[in-house]
C-alpha atoms as a PDB file:
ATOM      1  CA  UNK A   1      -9.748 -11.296  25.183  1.00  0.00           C
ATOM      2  CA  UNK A   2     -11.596  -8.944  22.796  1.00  0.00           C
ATOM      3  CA  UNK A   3     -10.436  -7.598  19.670  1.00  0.00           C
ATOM      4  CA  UNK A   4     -10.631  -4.435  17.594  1.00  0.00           C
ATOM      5  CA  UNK A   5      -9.799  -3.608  14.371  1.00  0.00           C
ATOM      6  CA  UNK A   6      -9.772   0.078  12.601  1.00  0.00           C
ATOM      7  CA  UNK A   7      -9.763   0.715   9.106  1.00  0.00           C
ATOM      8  CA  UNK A   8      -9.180   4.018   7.311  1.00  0.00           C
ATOM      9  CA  UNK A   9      -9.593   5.332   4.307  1.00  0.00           C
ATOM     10  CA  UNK A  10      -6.606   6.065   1.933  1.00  0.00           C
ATOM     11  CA  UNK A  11      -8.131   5.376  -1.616  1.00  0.00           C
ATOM     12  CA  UNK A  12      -5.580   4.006  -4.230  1.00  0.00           C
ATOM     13  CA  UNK A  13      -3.403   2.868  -0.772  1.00  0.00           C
ATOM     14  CA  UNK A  14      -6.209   1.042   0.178  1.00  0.00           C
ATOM     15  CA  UNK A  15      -4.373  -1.650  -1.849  1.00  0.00           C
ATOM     16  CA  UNK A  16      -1.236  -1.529   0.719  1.00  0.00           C
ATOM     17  CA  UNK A  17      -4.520  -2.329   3.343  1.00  0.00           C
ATOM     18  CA  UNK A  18      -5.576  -4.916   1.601  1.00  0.00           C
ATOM     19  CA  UNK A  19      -2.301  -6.591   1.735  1.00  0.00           C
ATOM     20  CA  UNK A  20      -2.249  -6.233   5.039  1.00  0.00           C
ATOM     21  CA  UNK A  21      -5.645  -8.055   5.914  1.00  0.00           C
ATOM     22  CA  UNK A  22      -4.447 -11.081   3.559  1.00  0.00           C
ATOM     23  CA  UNK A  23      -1.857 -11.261   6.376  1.00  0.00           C
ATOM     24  CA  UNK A  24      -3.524 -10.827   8.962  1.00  0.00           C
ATOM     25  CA  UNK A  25      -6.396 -13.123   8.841  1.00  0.00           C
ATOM     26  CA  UNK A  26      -3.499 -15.904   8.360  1.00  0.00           C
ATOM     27  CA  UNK A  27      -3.013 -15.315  12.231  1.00  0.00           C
ATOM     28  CA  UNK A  28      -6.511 -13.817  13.486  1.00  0.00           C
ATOM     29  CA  UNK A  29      -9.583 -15.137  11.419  1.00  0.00           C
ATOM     30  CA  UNK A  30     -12.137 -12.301  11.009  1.00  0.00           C
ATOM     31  CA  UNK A  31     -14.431 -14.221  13.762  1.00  0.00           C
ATOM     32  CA  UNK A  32     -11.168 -13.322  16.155  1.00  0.00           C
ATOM     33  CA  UNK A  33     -12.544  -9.666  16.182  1.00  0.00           C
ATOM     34  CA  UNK A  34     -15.501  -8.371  18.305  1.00  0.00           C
ATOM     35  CA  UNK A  35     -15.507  -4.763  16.273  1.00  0.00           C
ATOM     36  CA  UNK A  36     -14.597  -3.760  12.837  1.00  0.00           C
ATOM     37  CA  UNK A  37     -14.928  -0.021  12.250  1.00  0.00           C
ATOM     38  CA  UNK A  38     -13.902   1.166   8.672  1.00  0.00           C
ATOM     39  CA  UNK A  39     -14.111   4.484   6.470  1.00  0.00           C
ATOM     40  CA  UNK A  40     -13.911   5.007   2.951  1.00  0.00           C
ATOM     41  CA  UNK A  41     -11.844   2.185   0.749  1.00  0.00           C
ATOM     42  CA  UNK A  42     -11.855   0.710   4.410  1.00  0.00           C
ATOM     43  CA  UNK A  43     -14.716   0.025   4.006  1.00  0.00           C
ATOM     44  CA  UNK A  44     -14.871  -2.364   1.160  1.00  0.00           C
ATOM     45  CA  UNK A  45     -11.362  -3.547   2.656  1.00  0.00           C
ATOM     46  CA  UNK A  46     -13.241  -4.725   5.650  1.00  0.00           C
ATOM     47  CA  UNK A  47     -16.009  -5.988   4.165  1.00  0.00           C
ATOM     48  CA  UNK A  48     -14.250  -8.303   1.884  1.00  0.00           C
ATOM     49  CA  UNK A  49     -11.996  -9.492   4.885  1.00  0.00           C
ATOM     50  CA  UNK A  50     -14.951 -10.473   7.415  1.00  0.00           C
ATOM     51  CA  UNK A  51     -17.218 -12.027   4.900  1.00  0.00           C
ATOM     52  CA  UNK A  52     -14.108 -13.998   3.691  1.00  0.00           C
ATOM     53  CA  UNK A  53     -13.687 -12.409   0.124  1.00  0.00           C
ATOM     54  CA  UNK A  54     -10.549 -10.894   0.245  1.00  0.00           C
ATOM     55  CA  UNK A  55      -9.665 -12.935  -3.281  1.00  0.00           C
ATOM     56  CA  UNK A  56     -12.916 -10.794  -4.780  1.00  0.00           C
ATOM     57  CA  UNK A  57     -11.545  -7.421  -3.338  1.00  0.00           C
ATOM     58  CA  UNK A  58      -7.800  -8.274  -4.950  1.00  0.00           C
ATOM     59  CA  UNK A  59      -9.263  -9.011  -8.427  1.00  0.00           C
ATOM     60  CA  UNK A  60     -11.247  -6.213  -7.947  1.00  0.00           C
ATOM     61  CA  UNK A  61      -7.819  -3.931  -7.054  1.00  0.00           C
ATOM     62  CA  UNK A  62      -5.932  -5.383  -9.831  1.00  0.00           C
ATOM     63  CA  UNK A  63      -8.258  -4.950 -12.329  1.00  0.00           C
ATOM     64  CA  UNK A  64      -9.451  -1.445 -11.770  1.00  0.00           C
ATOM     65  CA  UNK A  65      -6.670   0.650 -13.684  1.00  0.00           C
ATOM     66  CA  UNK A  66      -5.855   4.685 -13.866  1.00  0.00           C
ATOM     67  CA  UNK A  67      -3.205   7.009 -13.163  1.00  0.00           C
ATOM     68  CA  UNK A  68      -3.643  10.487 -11.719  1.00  0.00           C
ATOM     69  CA  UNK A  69      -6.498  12.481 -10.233  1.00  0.00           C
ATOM     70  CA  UNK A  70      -8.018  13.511 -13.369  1.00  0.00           C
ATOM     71  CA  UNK A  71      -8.471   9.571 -13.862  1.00  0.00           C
ATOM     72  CA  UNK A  72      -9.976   9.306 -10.723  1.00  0.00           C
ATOM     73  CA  UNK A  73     -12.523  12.226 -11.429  1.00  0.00           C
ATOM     74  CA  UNK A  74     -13.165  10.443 -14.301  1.00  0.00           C
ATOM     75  CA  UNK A  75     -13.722   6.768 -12.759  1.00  0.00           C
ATOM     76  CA  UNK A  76     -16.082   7.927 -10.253  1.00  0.00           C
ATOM     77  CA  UNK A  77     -18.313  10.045 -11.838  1.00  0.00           C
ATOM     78  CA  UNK A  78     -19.188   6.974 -14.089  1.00  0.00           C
ATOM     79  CA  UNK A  79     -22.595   5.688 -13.649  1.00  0.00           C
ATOM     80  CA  UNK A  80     -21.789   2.057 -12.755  1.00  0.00           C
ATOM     81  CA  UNK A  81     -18.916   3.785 -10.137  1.00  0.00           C
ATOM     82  CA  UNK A  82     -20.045   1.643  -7.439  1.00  0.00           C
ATOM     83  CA  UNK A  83     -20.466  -1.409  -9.474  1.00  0.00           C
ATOM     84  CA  UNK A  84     -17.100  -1.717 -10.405  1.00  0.00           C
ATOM     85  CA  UNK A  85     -15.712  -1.070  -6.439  1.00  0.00           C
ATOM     86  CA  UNK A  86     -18.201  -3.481  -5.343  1.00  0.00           C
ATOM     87  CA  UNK A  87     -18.484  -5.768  -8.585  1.00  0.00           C
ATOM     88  CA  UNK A  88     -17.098  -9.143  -6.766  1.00  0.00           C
ATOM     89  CA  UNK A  89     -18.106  -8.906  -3.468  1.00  0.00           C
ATOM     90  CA  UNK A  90     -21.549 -10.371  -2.193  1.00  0.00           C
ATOM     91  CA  UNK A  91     -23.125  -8.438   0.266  1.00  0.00           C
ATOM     92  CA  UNK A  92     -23.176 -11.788   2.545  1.00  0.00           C
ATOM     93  CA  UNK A  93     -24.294 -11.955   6.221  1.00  0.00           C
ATOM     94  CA  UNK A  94     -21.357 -10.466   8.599  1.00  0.00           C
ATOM     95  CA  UNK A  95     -20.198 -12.756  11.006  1.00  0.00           C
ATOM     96  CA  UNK A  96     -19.022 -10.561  14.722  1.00  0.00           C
ATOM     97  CA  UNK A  97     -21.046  -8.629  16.568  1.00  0.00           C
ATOM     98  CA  UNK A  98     -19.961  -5.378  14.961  1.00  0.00           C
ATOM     99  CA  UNK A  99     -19.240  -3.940  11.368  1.00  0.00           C
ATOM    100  CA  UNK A 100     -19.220   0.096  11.009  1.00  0.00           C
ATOM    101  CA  UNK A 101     -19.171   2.138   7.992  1.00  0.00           C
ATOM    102  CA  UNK A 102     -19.199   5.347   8.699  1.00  0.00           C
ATOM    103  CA  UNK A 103     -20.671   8.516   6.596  1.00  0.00           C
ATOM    104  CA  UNK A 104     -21.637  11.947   6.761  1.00  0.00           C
ATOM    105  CA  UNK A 105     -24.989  13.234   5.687  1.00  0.00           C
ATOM    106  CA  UNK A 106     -25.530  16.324   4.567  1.00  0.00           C
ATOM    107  CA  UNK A 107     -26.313  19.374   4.709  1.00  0.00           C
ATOM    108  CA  UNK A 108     -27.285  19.577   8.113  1.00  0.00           C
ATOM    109  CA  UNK A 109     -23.895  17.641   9.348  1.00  0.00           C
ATOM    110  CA  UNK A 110     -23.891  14.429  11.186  1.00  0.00           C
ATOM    111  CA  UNK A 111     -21.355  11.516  11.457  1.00  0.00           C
ATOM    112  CA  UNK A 112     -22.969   8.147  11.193  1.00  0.00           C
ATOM    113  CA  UNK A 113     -21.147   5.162  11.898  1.00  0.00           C
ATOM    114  CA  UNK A 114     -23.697   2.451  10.713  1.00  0.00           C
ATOM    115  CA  UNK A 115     -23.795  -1.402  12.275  1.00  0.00           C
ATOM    116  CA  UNK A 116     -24.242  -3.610   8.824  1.00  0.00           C
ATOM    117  CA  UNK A 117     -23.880  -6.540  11.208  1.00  0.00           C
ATOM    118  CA  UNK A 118     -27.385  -6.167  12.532  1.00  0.00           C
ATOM    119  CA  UNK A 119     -28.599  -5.825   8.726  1.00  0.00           C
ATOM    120  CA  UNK A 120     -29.625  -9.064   6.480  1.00  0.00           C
ATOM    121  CA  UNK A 121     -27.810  -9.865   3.466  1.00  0.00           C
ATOM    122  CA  UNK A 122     -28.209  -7.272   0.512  1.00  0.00           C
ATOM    123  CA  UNK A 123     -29.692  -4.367   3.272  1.00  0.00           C
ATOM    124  CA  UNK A 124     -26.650  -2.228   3.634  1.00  0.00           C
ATOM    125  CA  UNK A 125     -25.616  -1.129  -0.385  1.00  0.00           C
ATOM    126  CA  UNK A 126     -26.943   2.245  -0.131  1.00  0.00           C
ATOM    127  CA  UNK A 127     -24.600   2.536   3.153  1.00  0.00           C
ATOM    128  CA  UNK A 128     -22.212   0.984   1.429  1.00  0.00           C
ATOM    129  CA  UNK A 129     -22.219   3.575  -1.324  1.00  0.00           C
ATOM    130  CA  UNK A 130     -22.754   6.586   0.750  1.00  0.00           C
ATOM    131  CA  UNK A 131     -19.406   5.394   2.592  1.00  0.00           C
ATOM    132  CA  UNK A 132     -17.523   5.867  -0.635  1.00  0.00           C
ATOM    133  CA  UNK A 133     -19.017   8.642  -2.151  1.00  0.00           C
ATOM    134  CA  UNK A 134     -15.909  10.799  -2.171  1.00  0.00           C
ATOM    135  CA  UNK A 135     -16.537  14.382  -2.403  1.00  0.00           C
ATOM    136  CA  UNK A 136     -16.165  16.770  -4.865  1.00  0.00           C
ATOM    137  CA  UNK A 137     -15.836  13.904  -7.073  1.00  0.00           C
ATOM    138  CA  UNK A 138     -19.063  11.903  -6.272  1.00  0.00           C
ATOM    139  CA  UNK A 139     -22.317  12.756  -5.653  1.00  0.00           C
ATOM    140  CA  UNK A 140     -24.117  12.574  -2.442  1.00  0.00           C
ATOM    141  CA  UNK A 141     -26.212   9.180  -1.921  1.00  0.00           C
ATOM    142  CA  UNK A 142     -29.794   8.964  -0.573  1.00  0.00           C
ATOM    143  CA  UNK A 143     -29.617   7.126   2.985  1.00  0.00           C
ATOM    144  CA  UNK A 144     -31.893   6.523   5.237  1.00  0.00           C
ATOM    145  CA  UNK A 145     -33.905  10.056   4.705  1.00  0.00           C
ATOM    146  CA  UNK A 146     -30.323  12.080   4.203  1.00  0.00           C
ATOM    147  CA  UNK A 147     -27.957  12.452   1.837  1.00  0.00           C
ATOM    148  CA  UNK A 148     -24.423  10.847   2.713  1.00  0.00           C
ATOM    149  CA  UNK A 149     -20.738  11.254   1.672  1.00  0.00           C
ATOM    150  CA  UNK A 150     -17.597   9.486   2.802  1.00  0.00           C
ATOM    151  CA  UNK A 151     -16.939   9.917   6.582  1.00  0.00           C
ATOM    152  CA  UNK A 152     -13.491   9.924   6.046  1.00  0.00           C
ATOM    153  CA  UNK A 153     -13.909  13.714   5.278  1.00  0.00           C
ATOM    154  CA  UNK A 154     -14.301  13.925   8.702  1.00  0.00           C
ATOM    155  CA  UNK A 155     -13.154  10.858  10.567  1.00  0.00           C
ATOM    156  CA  UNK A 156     -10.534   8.956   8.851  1.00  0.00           C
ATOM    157  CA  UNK A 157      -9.165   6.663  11.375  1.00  0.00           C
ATOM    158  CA  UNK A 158     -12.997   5.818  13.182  1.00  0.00           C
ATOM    159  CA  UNK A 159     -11.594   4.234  16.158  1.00  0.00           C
ATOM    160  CA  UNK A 160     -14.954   6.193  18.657  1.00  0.00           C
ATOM    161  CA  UNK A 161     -17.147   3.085  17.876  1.00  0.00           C
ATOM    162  CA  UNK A 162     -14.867   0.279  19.021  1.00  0.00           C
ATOM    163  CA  UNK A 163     -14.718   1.893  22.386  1.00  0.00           C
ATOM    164  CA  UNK A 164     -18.252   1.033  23.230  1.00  0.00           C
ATOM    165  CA  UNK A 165     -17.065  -2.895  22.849  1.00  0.00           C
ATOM    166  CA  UNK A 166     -14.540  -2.326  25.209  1.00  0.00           C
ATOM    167  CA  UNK A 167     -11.881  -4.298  23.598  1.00  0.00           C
ATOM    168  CA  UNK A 168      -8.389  -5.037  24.928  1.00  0.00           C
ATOM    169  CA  UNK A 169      -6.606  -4.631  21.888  1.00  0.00           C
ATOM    170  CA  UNK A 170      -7.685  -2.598  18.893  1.00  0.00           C
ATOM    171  CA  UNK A 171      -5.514  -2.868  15.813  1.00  0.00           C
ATOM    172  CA  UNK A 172      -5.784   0.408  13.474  1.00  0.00           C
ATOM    173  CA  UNK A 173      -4.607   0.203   9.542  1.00  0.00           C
ATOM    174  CA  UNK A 174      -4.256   3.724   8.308  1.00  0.00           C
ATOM    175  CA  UNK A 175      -2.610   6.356   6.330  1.00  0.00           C
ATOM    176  CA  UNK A 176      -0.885   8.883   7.864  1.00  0.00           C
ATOM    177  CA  UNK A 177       2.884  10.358   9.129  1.00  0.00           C
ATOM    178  CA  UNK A 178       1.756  10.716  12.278  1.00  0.00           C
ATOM    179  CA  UNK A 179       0.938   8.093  15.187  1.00  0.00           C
ATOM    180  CA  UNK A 180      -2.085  10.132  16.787  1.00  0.00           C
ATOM    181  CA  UNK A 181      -3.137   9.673  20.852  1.00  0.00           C
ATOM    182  CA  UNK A 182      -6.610   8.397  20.933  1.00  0.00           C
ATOM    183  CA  UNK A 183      -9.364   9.631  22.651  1.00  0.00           C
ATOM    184  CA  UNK A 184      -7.372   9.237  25.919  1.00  0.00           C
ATOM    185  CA  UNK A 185      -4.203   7.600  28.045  1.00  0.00           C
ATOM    186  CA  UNK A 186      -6.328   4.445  28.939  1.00  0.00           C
ATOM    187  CA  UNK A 187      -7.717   3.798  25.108  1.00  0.00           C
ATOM    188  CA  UNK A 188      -4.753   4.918  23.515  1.00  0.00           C
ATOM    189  CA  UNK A 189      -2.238   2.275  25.356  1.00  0.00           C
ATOM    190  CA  UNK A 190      -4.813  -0.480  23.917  1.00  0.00           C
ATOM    191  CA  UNK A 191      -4.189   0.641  20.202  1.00  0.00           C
ATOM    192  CA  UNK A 192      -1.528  -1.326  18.242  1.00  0.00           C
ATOM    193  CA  UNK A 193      -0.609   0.764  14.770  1.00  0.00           C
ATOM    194  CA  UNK A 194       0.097  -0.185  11.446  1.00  0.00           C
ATOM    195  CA  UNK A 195       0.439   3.127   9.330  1.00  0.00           C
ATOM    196  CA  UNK A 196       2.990   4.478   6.295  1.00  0.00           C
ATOM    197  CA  UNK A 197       4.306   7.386   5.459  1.00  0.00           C
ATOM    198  CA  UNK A 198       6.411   5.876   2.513  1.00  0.00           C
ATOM    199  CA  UNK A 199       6.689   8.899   0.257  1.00  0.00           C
ATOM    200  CA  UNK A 200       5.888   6.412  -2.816  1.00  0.00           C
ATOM    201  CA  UNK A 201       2.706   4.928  -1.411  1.00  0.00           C
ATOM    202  CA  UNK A 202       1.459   8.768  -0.157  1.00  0.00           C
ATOM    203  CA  UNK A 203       1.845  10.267  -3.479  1.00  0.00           C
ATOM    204  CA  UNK A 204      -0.442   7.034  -4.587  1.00  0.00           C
ATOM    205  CA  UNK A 205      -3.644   8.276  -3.431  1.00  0.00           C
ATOM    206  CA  UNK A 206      -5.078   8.661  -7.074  1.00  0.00           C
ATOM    207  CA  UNK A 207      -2.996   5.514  -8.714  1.00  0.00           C
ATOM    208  CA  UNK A 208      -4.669   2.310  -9.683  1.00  0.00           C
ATOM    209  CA  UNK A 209      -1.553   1.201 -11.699  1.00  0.00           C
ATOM    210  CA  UNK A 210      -1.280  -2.256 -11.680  1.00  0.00           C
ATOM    211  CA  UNK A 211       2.423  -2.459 -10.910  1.00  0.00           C
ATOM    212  CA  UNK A 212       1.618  -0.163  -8.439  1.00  0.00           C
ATOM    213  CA  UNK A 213      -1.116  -2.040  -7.003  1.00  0.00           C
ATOM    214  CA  UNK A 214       0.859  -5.248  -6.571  1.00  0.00           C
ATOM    215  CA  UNK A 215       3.375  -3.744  -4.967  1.00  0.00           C
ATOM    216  CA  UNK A 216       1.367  -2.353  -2.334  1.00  0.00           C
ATOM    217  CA  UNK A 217      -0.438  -5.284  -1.585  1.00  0.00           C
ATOM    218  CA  UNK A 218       2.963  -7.227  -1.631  1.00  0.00           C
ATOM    219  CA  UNK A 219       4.331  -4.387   1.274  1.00  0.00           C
ATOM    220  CA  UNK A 220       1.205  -4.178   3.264  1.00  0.00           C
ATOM    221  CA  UNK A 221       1.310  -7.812   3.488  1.00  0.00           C
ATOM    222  CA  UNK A 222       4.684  -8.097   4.756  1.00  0.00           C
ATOM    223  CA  UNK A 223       4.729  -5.019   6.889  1.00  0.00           C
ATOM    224  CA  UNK A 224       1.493  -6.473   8.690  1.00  0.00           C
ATOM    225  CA  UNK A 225       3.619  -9.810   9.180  1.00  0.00           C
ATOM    226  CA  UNK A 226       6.408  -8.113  10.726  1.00  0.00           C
ATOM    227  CA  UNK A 227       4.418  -6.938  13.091  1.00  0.00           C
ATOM    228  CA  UNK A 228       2.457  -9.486  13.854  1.00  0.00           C
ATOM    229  CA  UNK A 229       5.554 -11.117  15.386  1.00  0.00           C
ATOM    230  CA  UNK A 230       5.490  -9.100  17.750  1.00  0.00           C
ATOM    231  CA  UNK A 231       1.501  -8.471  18.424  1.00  0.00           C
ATOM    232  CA  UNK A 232       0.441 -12.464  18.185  1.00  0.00           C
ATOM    233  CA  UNK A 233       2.139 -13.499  21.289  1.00  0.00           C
ATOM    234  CA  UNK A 234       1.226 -10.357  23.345  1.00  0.00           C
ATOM    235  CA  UNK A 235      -2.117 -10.833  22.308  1.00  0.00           C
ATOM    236  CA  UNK A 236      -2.510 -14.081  22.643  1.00  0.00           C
ATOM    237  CA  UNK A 237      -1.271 -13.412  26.193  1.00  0.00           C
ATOM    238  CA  UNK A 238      -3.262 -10.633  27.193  1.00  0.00           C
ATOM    239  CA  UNK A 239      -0.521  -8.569  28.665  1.00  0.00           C
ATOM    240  CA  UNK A 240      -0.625  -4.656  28.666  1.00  0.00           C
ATOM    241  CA  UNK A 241       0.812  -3.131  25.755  1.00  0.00           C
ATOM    242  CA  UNK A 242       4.326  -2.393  25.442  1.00  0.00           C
ATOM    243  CA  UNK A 243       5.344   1.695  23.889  1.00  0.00           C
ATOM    244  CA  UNK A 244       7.510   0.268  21.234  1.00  0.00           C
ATOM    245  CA  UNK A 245       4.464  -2.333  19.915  1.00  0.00           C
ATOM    246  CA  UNK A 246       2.271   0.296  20.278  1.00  0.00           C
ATOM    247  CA  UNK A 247       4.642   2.427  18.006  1.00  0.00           C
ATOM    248  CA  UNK A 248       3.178   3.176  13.890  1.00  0.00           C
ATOM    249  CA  UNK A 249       5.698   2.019  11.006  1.00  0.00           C
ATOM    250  CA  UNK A 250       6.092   5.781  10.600  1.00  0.00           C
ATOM    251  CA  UNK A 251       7.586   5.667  14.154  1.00  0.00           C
ATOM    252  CA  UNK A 252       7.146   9.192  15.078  1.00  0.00           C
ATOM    253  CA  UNK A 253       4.694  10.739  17.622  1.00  0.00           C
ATOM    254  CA  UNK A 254       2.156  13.726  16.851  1.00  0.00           C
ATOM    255  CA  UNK A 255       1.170  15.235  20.740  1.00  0.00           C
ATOM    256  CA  UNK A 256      -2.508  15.604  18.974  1.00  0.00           C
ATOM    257  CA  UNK A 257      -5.788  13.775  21.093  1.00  0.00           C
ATOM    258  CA  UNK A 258      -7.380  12.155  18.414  1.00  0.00           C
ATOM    259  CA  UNK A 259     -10.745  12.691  19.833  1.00  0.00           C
ATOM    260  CA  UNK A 260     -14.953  13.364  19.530  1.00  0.00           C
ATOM    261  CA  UNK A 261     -14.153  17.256  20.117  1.00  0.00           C
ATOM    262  CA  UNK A 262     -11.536  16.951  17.290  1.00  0.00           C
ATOM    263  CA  UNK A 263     -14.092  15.251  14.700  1.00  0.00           C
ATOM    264  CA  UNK A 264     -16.538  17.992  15.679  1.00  0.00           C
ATOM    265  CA  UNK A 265     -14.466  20.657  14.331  1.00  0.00           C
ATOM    266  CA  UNK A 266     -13.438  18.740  11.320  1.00  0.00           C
ATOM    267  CA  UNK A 267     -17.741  18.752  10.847  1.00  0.00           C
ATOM    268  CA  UNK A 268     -17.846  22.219  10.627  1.00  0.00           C
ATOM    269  CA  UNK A 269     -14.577  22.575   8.660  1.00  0.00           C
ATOM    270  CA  UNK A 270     -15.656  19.553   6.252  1.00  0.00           C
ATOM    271  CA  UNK A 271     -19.136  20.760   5.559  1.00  0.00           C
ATOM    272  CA  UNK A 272     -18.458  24.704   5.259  1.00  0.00           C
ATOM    273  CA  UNK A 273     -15.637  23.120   1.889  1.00  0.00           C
ATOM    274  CA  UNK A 274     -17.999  20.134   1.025  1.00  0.00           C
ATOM    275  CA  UNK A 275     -21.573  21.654   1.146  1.00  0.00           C
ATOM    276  CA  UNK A 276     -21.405  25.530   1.657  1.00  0.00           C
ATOM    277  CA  UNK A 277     -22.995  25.625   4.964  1.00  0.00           C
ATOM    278  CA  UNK A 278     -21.882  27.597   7.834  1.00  0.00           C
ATOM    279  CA  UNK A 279     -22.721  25.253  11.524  1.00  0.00           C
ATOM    280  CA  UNK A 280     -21.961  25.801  15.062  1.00  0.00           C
ATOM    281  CA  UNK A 281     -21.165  23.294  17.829  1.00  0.00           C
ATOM    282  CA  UNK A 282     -24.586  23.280  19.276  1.00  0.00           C
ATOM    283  CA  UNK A 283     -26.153  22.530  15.910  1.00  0.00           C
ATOM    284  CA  UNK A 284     -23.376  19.501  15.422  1.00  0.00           C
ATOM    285  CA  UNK A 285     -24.570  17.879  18.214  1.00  0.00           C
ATOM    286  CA  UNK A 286     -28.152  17.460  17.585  1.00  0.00           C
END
């Protein structure tokens, strides 16, 4: 049995995902996975989770504190911005086979989803902070002989790497109202969803209130639980995936392919708003 996990971005929700991983690594230990893919706050998420420092990020969530996007301007475009994301996790040797953090570089687009799992310990910061490097609010980060910004400008929920491990099940933690169809029928029945559409925790992107924060990781902890009653045993036993496990906590259905041709026009959409330049398909590809 091989697993997959998917992380998405969400920023100040990313505390509702971190919740979530303290429950779930009660059940499946991060060695359990053969594939992490992450974007964004995923990234640091899923970081902390398979090099075992998920007590790191949560000091790090609770102790990080603004309200309001104007806060959040102002957080980021501090110097020592990536410092204080990253202040308590080590960049330690990853464990599985496969990590990705995904960004885009710019200005001549392409989507990178990066494998820190084949890097040594303290290689991968400047992935690291290209991953996070929200736009309009941060500046682009030298990688690799590009400039990067987050991926998640372009692929939030970066379930395309996971495929090439050909997992059985892949669990996805992500923000959205909509439970999207992956790539196709026969990868989509494999994908198990946790994602929220709670009105409180959307309007949350830009909140790093501690209340707040606690709160989130208290319900993304317990809604992962919940469904891990259900998704241990059918793991554990291999069997196909049922509709109704397969079923988001938002519950509803979106008849949208969550797909490569999909992220390709989100390239040209995300880079003519991010960096001013017009693209075609054929130029994407390259």
């Amino acid at each position: 049995m091989k697993l997959g996990l998917v992380l998405g971005g969400g920023l100040g929700k990313g505390a509702f995902q971190l919740g979530a991983l303290k429950a779930l690594a009660e059940v499946f230990p991060p060695e359990a996975f053969s594939c992490i893919s992450t974007s964004s706050i995923g990234i640091m998420n899923g970081l902390a989770f398979v090099t075992g420092q998920l007590a790191e990020a949560e000091y790090i969530w609770t102790h990080i504190e603004f309200n309001g996007m104007h806060g959040f301007a102002k957080f980021v475009r501090k110097p020592d911005y990536y410092e204080r994301m990253f202040s308590r996790i080590r960049e330690l040797r990853i464990p599985i086979p496969a990590f990705y953090s995904s960004y885009l570089a710019i200005p001549k687009p392409k989507l990178h989803y990066v494998n820190l799992a084949e890097m040594e310990e303290g290689q991968y910061s400047d992935y690291l902070r290209a991953g996070v490097a929200m736009p309009p609010f941060c500046r682009p980060v030298p990688v690799n002989g590009v400039k990067g910004i987050d991926g998640a400008v372009v692929d939030n929920i970066p379930v395309l790497p996971v495929l090439e491990h050909d997992c059985d099940y892949i669990i996805a933690i992500y923000f959205d109202e909509d439970d999207y169809r992956f790539v196709s029928p026969e990868v989509d029945r494999k994908v198990l969803r946790l994602n929220i559409m709670d009105e409180g925790i959307i309007k949350g992107t830009f909140c790093f209130d501690r209340e707040y924060v606690d709160s989130l990781l208290e319900k993304g902890a317990e809604a992962c639980r919940k469904k891990l009653e259900a998704w241990e045993p059918l793991i554990r036993s291999g069997e196909p995936i049922p509709a109704d496990y397969a079923a988001g906590t938002a519950g509803k259905r979106k008849s949208m392919w969550y797909t490569g041709d999909m992220l390709l026009n989100r390239v040209n959409t995300a880079t003519k708003k991010v960096a001013g330049y017009q693209i075609d398909r054929t130029e994407a590809k390259e």
